[in-house]
Protein backbone atom coordinates (compact mmCIF):
# COMPACT_ATOMS: atom_id res chain seq x y z
CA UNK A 1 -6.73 4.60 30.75
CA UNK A 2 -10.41 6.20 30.88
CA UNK A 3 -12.16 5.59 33.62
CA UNK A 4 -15.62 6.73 34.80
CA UNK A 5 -17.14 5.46 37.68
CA UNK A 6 -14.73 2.20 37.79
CA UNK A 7 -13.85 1.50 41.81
CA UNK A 8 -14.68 -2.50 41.53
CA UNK A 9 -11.84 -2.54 38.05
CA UNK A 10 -9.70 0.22 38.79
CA UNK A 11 -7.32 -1.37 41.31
CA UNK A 12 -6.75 -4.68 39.17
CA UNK A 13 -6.07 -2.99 35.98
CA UNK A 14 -3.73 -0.02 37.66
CA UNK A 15 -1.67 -2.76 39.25
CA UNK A 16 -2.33 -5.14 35.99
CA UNK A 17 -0.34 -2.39 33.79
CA UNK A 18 2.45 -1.52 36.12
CA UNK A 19 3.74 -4.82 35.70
CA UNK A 20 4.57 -3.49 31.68
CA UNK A 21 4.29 0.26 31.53
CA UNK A 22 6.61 2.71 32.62
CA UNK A 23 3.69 5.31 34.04
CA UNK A 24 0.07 4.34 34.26
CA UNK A 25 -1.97 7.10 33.66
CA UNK A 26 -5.61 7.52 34.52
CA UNK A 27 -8.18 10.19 33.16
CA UNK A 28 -10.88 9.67 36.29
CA UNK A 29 -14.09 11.29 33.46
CA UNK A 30 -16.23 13.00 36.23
CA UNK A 31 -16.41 9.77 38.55
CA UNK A 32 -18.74 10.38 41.58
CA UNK A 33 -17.05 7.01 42.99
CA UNK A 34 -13.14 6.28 44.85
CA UNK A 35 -11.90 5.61 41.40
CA UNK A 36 -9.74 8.28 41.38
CA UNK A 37 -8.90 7.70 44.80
CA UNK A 38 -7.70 4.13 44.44
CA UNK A 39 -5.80 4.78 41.37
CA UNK A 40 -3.83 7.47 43.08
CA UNK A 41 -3.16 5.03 46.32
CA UNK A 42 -1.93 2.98 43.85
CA UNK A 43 0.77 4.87 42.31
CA UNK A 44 -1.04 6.04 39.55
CA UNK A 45 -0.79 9.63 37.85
CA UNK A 46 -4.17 10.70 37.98
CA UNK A 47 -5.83 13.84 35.80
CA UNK A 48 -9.47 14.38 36.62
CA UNK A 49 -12.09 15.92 35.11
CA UNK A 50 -14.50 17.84 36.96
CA UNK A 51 -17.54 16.25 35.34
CA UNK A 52 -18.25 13.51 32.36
CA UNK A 53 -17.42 15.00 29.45
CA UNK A 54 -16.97 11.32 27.21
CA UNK A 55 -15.13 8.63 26.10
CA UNK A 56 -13.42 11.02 23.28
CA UNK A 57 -12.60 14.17 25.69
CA UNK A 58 -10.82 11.43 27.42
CA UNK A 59 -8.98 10.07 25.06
CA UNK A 60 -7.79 13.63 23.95
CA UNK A 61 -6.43 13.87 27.28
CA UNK A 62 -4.61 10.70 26.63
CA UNK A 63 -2.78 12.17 23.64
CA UNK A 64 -1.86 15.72 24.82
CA UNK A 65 -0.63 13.99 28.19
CA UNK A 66 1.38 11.81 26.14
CA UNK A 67 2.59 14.61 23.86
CA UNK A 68 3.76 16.97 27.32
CA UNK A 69 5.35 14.01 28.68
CA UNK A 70 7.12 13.36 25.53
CA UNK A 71 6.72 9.75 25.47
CA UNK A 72 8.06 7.23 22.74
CA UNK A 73 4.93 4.80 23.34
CA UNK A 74 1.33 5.04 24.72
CA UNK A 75 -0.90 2.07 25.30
CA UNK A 76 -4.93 2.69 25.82
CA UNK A 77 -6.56 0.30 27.77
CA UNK A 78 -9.81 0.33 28.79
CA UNK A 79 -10.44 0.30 32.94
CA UNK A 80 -13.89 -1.68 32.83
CA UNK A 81 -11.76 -5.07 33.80
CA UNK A 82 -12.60 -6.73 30.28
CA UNK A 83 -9.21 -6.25 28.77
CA UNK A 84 -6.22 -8.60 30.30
CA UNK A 85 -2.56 -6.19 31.00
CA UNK A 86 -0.80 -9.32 30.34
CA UNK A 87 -1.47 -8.41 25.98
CA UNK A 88 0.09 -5.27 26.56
CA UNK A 89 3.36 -6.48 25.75
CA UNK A 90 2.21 -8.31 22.58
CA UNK A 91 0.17 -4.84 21.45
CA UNK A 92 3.88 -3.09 21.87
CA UNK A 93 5.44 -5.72 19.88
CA UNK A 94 4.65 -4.55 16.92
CA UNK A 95 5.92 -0.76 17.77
CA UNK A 96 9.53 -2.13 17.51
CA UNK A 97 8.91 -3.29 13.80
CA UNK A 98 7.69 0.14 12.66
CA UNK A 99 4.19 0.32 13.43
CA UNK A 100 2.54 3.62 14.46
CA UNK A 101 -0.26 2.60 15.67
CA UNK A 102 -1.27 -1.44 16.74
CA UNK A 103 -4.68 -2.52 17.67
CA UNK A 104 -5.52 -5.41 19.77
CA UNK A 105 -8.21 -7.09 17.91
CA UNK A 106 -10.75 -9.11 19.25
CA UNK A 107 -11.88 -10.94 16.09
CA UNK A 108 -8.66 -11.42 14.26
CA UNK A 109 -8.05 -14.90 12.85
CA UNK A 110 -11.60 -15.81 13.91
CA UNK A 111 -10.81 -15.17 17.45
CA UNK A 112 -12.76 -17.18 20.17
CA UNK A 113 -13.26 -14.27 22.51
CA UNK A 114 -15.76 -12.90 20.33
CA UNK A 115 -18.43 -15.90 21.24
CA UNK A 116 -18.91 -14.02 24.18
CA UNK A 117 -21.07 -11.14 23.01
CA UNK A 118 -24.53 -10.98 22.25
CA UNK A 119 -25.55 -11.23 18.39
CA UNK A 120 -27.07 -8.08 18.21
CA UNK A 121 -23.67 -6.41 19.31
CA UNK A 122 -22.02 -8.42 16.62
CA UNK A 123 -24.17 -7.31 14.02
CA UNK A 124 -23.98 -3.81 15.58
CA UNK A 125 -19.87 -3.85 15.22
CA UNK A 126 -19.93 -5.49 12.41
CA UNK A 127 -21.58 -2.66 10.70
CA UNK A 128 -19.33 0.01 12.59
CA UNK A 129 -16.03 -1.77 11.15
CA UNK A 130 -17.38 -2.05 7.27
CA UNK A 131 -18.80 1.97 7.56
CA UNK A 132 -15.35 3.02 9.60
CA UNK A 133 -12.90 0.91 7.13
CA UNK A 134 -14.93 1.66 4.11
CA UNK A 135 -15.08 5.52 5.06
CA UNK A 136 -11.40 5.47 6.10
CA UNK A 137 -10.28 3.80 3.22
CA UNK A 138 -8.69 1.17 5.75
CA UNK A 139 -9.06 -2.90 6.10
CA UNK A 140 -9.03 -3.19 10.48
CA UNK A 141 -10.95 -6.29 11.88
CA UNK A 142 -12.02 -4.83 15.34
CA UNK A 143 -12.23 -1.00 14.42
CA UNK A 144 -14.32 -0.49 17.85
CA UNK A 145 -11.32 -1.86 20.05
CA UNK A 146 -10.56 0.02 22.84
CA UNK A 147 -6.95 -1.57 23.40
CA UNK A 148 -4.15 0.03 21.29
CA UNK A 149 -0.91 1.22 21.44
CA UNK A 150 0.68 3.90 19.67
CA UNK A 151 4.16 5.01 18.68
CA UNK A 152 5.67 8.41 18.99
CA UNK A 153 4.21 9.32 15.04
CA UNK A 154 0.94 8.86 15.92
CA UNK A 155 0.91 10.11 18.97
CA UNK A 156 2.10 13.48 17.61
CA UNK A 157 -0.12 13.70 14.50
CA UNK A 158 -3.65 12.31 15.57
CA UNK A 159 -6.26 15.38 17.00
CA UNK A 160 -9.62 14.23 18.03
CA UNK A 161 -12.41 16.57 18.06
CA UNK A 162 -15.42 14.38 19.18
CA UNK A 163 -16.11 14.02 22.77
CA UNK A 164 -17.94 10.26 22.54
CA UNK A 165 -17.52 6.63 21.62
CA UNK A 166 -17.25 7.71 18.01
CA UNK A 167 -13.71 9.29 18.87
CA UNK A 168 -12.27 5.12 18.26
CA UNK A 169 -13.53 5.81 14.61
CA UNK A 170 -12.27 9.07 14.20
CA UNK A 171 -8.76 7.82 15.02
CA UNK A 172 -8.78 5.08 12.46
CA UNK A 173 -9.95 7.64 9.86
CA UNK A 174 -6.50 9.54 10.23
CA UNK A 175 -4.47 6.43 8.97
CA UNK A 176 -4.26 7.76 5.78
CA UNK A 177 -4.26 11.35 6.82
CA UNK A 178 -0.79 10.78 8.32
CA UNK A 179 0.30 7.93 6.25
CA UNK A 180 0.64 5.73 9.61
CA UNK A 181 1.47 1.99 9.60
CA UNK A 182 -1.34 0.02 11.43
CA UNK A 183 -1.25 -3.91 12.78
CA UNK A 184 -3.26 -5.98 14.61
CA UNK A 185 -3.02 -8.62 17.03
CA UNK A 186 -4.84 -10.67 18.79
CA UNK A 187 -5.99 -10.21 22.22
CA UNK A 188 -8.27 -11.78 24.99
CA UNK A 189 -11.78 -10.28 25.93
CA UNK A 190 -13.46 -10.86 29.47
CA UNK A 191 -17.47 -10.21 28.52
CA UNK A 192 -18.06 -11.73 32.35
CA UNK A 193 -16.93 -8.98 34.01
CA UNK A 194 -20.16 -7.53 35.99
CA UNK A 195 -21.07 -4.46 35.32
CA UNK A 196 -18.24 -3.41 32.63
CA UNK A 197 -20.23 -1.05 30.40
CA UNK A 198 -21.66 1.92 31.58
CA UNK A 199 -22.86 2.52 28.48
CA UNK A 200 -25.91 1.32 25.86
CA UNK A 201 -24.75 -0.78 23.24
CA UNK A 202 -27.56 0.22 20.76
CA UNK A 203 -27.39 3.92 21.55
CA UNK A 204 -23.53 3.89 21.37
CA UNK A 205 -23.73 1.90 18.12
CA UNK A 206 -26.16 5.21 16.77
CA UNK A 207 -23.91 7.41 17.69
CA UNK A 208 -21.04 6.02 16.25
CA UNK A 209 -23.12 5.48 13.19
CA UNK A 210 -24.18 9.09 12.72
CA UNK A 211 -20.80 10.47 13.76
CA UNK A 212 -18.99 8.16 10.68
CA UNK A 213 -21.91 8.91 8.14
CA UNK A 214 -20.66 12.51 8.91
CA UNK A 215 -16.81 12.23 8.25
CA UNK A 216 -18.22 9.52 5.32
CA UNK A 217 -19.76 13.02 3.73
CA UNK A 218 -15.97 14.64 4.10
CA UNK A 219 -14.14 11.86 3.03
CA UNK A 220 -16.30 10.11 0.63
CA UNK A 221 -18.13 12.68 -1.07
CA UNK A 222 -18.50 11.06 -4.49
CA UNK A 223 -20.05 7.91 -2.73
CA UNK A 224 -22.14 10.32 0.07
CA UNK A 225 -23.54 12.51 -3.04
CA UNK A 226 -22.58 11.63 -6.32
CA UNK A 227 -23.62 8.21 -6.41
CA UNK A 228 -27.13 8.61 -4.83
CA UNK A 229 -27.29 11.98 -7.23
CA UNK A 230 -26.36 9.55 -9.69
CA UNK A 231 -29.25 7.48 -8.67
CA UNK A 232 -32.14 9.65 -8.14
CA UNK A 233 -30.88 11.78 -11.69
CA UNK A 234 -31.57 8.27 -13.41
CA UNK A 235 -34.86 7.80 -12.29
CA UNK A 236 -36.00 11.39 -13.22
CA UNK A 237 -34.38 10.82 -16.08
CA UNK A 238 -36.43 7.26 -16.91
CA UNK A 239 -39.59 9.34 -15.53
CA UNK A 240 -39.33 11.79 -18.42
CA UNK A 241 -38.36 9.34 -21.31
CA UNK A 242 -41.33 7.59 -20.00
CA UNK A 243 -43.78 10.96 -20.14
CA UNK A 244 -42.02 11.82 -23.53
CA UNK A 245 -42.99 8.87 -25.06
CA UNK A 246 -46.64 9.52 -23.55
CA UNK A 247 -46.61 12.72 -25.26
CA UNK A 248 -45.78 11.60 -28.73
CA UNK A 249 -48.69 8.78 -28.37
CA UNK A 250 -50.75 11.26 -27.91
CA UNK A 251 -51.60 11.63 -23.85
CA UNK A 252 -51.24 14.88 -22.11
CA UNK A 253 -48.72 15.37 -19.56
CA UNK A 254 -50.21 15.11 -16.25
CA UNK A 255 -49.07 17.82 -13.77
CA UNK A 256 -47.69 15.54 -10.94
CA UNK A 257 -45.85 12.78 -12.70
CA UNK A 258 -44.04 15.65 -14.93
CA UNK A 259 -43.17 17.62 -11.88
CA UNK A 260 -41.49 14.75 -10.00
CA UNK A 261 -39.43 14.13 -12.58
CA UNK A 262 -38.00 17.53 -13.27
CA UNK A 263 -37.78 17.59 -9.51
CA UNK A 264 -35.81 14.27 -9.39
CA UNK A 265 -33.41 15.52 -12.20
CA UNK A 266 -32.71 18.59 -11.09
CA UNK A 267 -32.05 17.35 -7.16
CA UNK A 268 -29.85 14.17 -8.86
CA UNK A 269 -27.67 16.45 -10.86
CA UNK A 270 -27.36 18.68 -7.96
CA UNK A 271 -26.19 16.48 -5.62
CA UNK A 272 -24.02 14.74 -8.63
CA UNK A 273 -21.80 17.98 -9.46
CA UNK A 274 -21.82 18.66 -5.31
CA UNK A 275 -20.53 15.69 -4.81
CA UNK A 276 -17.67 16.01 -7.60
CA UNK A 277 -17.01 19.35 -6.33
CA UNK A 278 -16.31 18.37 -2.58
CA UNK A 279 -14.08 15.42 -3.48
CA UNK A 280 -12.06 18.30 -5.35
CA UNK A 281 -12.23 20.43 -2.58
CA UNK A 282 -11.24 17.04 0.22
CA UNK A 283 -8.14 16.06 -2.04
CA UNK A 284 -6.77 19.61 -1.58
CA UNK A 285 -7.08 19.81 2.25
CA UNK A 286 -5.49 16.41 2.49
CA UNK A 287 -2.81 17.86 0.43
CA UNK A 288 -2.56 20.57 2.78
CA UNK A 289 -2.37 18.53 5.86
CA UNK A 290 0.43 16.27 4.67
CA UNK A 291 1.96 18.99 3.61
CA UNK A 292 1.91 20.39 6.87
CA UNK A 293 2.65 17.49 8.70
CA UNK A 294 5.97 17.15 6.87
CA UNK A 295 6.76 20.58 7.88
């Protein structure tokens, strides 16, 4: 589990997971508090970084501890005190019927837990899960989760490279990379808990944003380029029937309107055949990472 700063959480969730988990394992992210101090009374295996470097630097962690300590399964929880070790279990069901990767969903089947958080975070996680499954290519009801598990497939294939919140995202955007099997199920969400985020929900929700629109210009190129080149090409395109048919009634082309719309063409089309070109050129280096993945 990440933790960062976490000494009134840590001890309940460290003693929550033993109960299920072979090994707890907790990356203390810079903490200038006991965290890492409990955890390790506590019989935890603790890894610490010298200073914050992010939720995504910790998660990395995560995944090349799991990979030296060659495990079959790895659960991430998260140490705020909002997620309940007794759904660990029911996350690592799913494991044992071929999932790779299982994520404990806070919305799924219209789940109550979710009346606990503010409207503007549901509209601001609402738009993260329609960006990160339309930019994935994936259908996921709570793509912001923080409580999954993974099986040994996933745990070898999936590289993050972010260091913040974003890094959830990125994860769900190499389902398809890797061809891994994703569930959900349903879990229960403590939004009582005082003092459980440490960070801004809008600024986090920015982030995120910016950090998906990025991979969306990777992975989606036709929608990130073409279509908007698509767009803007039409209008310079209506702009000049419109001045042409000026010009035969007789009016002179006036300098500004005629320049926009070669300027509108030429940008459209540009960003059109850019966009064509780029979904050529991601197609290939997916090719090339499945290719080396089966190697």
């Amino acid at each position: 589990m990440p933790a960062y700063n976490e000494e009134c959480h840590i001890a309940k969730m460290v003693l929550g997971c033993n109960k299920y988990v072979d090994k707890v394992v907790v990356i203390d992210d810079g903490s200038i508090d006991a965290t890492a101090e409990i955890a390790e009374a506590l019989g935890a295996h603790v890894i610490r970084n010298p200073q914050n470097r992010g939720y995504g630097a910790a998660l990395r962690i995560c995944f090349a501890t799991a990979r030296d300590m060659n495990v079959d399964r790895m659960v991430i929880i998260d140490s705020d005190g909002q997620h309940d070790p007794k759904d660990i279990p029911s996350v690592l069901a799913p494991l044992d019927n071929g999932a790779d990767l299982v994520i404990g969903s806070r919305f799924l089947n219209g789940n109550i837990t979710s009346e606990g958080i503010p409207v503007y975070r549901k509209v601001g996680m609402k738009v993260l899960d329609i960006m990160t499954n339309f930019t994935g290519g994936i259908n996921v009801s709570d793509t912001q989760s923080g409580f999954r598990a993974y099986g040994k497939k996933a745990i070898d294939k999936i590289r993050i490279s972010g260091d913040d919140m974003s890094a959830g995202s990125e994860i769900l955007m190499q389902i398809k990379d890797y061809d891994l099997k994703v569930e959900e199920v349903e879990i229960h969400c403590d939004y009582g808990v005082e003092g459980a985020s440490s960070q801004n929900p809008v600024s986090h929700g920015v982030k995120v944003l910016v950090q998906i629109l990025k991979d969306m210009e990777l992975r989606r190129p036709l929608y990130y380029f073409t279509v908007p080149g698509m767009v803007i090409g039409g209008i310079g395109i209506y702009l000049g029937l419109n001045l042409l048919q000026d010009f035969y009634l007789g009016t002179s082309l006036a300098f500004g309107p005629t320049l926009l719309m070669i300027l509108l063409t030429l940008v459209g089309c540009f960003m059109a055949f850019s966009g064509i070109i780029l979904h050529s050129m991601s197609r290939l280096i997916n090719e090339f990472k499945m290719d080396r993945a089966d190697k």
